[in-house]
Protein backbone atom coordinates (compact mmCIF):
# COMPACT_ATOMS: atom_id res chain seq x y z
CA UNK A 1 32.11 -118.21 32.19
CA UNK A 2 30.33 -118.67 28.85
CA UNK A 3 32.46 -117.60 26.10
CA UNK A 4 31.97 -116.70 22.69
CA UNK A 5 35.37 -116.53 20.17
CA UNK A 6 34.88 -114.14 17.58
CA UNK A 7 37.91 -115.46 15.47
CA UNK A 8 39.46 -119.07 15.08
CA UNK A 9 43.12 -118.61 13.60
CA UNK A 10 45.71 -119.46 15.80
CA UNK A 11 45.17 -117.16 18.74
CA UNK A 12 41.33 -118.37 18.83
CA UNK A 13 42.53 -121.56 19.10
CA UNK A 14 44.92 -121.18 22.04
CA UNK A 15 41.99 -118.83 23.53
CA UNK A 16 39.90 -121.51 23.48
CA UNK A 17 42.24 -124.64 24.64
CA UNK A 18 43.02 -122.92 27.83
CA UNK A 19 39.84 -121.60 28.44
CA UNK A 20 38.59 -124.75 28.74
CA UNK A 21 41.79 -126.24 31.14
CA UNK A 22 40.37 -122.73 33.70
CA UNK A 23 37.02 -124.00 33.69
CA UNK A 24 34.93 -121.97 31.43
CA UNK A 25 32.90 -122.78 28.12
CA UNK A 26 32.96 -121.92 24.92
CA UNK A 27 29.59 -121.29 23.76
CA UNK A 28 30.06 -121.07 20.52
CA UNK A 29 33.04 -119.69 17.66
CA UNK A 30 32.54 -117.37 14.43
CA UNK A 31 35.73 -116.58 12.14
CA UNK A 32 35.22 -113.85 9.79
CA UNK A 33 36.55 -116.16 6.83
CA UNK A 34 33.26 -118.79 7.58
CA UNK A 35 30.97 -115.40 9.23
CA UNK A 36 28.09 -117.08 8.20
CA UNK A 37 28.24 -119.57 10.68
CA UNK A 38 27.35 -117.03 12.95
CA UNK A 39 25.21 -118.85 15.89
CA UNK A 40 23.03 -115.70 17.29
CA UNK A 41 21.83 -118.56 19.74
CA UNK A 42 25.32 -119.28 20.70
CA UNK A 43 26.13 -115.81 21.45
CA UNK A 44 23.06 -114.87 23.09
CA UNK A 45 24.03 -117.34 25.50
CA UNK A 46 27.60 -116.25 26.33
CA UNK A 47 28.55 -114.10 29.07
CA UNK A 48 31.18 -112.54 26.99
CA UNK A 49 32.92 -112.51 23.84
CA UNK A 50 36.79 -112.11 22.89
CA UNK A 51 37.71 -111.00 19.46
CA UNK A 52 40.86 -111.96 17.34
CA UNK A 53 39.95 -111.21 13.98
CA UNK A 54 40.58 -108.53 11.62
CA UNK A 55 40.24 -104.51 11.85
CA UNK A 56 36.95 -104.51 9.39
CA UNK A 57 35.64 -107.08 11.71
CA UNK A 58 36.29 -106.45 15.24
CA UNK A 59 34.51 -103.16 14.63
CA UNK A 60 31.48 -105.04 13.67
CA UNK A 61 31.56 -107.41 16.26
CA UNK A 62 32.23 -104.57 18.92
CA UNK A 63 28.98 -102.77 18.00
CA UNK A 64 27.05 -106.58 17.39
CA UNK A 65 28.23 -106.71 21.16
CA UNK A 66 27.00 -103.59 22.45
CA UNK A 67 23.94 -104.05 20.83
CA UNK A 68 23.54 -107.51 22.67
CA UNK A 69 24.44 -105.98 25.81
CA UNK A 70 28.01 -108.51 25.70
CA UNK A 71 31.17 -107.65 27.47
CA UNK A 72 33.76 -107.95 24.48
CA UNK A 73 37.86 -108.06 24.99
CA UNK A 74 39.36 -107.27 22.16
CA UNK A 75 42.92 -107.91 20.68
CA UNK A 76 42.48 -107.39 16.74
CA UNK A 77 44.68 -104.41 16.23
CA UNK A 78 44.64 -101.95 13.37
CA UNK A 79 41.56 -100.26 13.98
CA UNK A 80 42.60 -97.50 16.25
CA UNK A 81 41.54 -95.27 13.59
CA UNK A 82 37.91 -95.75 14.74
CA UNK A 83 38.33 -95.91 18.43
CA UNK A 84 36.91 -92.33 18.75
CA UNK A 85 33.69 -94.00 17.23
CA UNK A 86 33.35 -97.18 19.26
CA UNK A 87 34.04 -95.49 22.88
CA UNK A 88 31.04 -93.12 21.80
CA UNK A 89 29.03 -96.10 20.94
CA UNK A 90 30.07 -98.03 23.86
CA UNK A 91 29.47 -95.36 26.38
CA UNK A 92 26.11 -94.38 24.55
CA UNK A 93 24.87 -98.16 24.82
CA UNK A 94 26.30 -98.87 28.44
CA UNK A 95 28.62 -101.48 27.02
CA UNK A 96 32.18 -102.66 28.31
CA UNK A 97 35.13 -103.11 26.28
CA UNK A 98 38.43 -103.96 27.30
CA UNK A 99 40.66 -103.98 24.37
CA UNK A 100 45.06 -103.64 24.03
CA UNK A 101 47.55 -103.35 21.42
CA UNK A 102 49.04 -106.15 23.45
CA UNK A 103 47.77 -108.82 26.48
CA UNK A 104 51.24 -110.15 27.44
CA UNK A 105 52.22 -109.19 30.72
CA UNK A 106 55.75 -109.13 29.45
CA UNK A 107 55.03 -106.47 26.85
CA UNK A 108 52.98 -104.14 29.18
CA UNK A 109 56.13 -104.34 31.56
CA UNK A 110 57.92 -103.05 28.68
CA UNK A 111 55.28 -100.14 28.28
CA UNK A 112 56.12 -98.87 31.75
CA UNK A 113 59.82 -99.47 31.40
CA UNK A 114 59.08 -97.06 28.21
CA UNK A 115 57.37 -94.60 30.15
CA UNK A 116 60.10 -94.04 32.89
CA UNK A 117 63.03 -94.18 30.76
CA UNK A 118 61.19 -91.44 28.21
CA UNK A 119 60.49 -89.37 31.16
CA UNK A 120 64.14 -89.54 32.78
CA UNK A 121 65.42 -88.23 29.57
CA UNK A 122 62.61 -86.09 28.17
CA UNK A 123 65.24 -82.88 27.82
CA UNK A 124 68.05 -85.26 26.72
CA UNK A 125 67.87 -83.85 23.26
CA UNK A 126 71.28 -85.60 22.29
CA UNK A 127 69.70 -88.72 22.49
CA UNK A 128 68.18 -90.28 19.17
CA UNK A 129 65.41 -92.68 19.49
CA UNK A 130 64.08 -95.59 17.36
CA UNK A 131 61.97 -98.46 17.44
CA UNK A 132 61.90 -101.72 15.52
CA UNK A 133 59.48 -104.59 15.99
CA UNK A 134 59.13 -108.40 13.80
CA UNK A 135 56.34 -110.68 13.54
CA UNK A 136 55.31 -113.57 11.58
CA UNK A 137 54.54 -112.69 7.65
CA UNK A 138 50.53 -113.33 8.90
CA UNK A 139 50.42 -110.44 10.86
CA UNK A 140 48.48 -108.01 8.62
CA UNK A 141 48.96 -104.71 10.30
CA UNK A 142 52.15 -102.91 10.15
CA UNK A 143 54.21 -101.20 12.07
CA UNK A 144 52.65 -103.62 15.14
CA UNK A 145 49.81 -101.79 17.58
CA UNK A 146 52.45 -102.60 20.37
CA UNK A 147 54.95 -100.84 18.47
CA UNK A 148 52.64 -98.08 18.11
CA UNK A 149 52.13 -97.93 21.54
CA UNK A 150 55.26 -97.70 22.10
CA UNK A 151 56.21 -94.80 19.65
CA UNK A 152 52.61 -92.80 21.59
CA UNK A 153 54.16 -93.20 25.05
CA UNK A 154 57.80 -91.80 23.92
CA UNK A 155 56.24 -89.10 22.16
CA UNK A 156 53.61 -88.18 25.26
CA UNK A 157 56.73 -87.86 27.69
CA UNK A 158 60.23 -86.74 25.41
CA UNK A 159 59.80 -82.98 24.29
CA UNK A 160 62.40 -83.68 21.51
CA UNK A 161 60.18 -86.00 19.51
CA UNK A 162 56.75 -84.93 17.73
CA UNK A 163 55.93 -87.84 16.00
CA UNK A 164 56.48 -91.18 14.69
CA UNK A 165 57.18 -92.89 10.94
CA UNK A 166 56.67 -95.51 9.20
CA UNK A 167 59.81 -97.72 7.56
CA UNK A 168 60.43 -101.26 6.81
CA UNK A 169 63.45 -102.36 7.93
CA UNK A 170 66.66 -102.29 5.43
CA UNK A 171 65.12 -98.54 4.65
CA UNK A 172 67.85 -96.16 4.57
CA UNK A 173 66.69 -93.01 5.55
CA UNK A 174 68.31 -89.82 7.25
CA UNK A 175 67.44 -88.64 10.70
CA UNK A 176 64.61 -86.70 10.60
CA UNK A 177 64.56 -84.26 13.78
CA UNK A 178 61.64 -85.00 15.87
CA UNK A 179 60.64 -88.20 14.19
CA UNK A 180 61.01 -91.99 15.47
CA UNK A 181 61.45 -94.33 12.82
CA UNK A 182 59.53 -97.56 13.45
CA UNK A 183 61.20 -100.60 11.54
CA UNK A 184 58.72 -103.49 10.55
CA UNK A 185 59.73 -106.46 9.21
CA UNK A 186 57.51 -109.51 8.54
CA UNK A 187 59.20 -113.21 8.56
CA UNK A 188 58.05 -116.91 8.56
CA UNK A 189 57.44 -118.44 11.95
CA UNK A 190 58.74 -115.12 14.37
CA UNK A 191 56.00 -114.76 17.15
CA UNK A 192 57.22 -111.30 18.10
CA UNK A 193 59.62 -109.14 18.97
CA UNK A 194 59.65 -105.30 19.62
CA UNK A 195 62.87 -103.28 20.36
CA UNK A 196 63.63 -99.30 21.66
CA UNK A 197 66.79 -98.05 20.92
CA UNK A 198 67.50 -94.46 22.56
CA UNK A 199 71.31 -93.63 21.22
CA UNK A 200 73.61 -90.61 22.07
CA UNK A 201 77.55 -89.86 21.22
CA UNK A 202 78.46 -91.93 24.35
CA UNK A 203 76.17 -94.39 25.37
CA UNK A 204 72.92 -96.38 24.11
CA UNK A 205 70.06 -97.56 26.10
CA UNK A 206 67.96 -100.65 24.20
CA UNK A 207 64.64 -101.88 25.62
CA UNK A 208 63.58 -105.34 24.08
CA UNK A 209 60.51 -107.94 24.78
CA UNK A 210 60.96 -111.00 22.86
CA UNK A 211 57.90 -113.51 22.71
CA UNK A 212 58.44 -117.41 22.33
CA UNK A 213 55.37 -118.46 21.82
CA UNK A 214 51.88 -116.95 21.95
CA UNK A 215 51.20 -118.16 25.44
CA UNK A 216 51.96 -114.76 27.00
CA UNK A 217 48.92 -113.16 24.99
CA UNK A 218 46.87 -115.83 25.55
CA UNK A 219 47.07 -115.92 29.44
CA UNK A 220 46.79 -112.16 29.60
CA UNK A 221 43.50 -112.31 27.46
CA UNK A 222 41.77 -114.90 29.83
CA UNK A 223 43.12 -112.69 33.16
CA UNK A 224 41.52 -109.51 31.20
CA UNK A 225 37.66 -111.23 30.32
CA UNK A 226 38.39 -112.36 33.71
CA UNK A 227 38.53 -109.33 35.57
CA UNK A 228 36.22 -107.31 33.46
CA UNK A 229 33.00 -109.60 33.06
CA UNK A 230 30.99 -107.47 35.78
CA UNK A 231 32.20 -104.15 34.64
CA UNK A 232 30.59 -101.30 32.57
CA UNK A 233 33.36 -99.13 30.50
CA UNK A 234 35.77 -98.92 28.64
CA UNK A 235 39.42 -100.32 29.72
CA UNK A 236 42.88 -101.30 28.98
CA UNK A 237 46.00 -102.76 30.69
CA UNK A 238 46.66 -99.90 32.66
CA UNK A 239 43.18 -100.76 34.38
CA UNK A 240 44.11 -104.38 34.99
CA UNK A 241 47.82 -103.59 36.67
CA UNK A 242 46.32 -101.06 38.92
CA UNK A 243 44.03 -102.73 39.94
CA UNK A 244 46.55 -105.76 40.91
CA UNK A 245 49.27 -103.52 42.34
């Protein structure tokens, strides 16, 4: 496959180096900080694009790629806010985007371990539940998407909980019925880390997925543009593990 790399920080760059050792190309590579580099010949010629840039500019490049009639896997976080939008766009223009709060196979294990334990204690109303999650001071959106994620599939399945807030860690704050904190905390040189804690008068339960280096979300980026090059739609993770189990 032809590849275009909307994005060229430190994720574009492992993108790219093992792209090439699987035996595709890279036809050509815009970061939003040198955008008007921009090679419309370059990207016309690729048979998909993946973006790691920013919120403001994934959206852009997610409509530039409908438009073009690109594939485009996506996994720029913080723009959730407008996913209502680009599905309509994407479904109005035929596209295909496959986009994730999180590629590593190691973290979307930890989404289904989520979803089980949540739903063998959804009455469990004694239990208290929190989640805290640490990247590297770079990361620009906080609380994490995966995080997020997270707090979206314990609220969909535990009738005790209603929503989710927003603390950095070291926040003291009282329990607030119904609400899961979600700590952030930013720090030099941490790839990431995301932790559940569900807590009761006798025992706790504590879910964790530590990353050591960014090849986890690398590899599960490439197996994603993979999979979905000669697909129409709009899909996630869930897609990609049932379609391997």
């Amino acid at each position: 496959m032809k590849l275009f790399l909307f994005g060229y920080g430190q994720m574009g760059k492992e993108i790219e180096k093992l792209a090439l050792e699987r035996g595709h190309k890279i036809s050509g590579i815009c970061d939003p900080e040198n955008a008007y580099k921009f090679d419309a010949t370059a990207f016309a010629d690729a048979d998909i694009a993946i973006d790691y840039t920013t919120p403001e500019s994934a959206v852009h490049n997610m409509t530039m790629s409908f438009e073009a009639n690109k594939p485009i896997v996506v996994g720029t976080t913080g723009w959730y806010e407008q996913l209502d939008a680009v599905k309509k766009l994407c479904e109005k223009l035929n596209g295909t985007l496959f986009y994730a709060t999180n590629f590593s196979i190691g973290v979307n294990v930890l989404f289904e371990m989520s979803e089980l334990l949540s739903k063998m204690i959804s009455q469990q109303d004694s239990y208290s539940v929190s989640i805290s999650e640490t990247h590297h001071t770079r990361k620009k959106d906080a609380p994490s998407g995966t995080a997020i994620t997270l707090a979206e599939i314990l609220i969909k399945n535990l009738d005790f909980v209603k929503t989710w807030k927003k603390l950095q860690t070291g926040d003291i704050t009282e329990n607030e019925k119904g609400v899961i904190p979600v700590y952030y905390s930013r720090e030099n040189e941490v790839v990431g880390s995301h932790e559940i804690k569900i807590q009761s008068d006798i025992d706790q339960i504590t879910l964790r997925h530590d990353a050591f280096s960014r090849a986890g979300f690398t590899a599960g980026t490439l197996i994603a543009t993979e999979w979905v090059i000669n697909k129409k739609g709009i899909f996630t993770m869930k897609d990609l593990f049932s379609n391997i189990s």
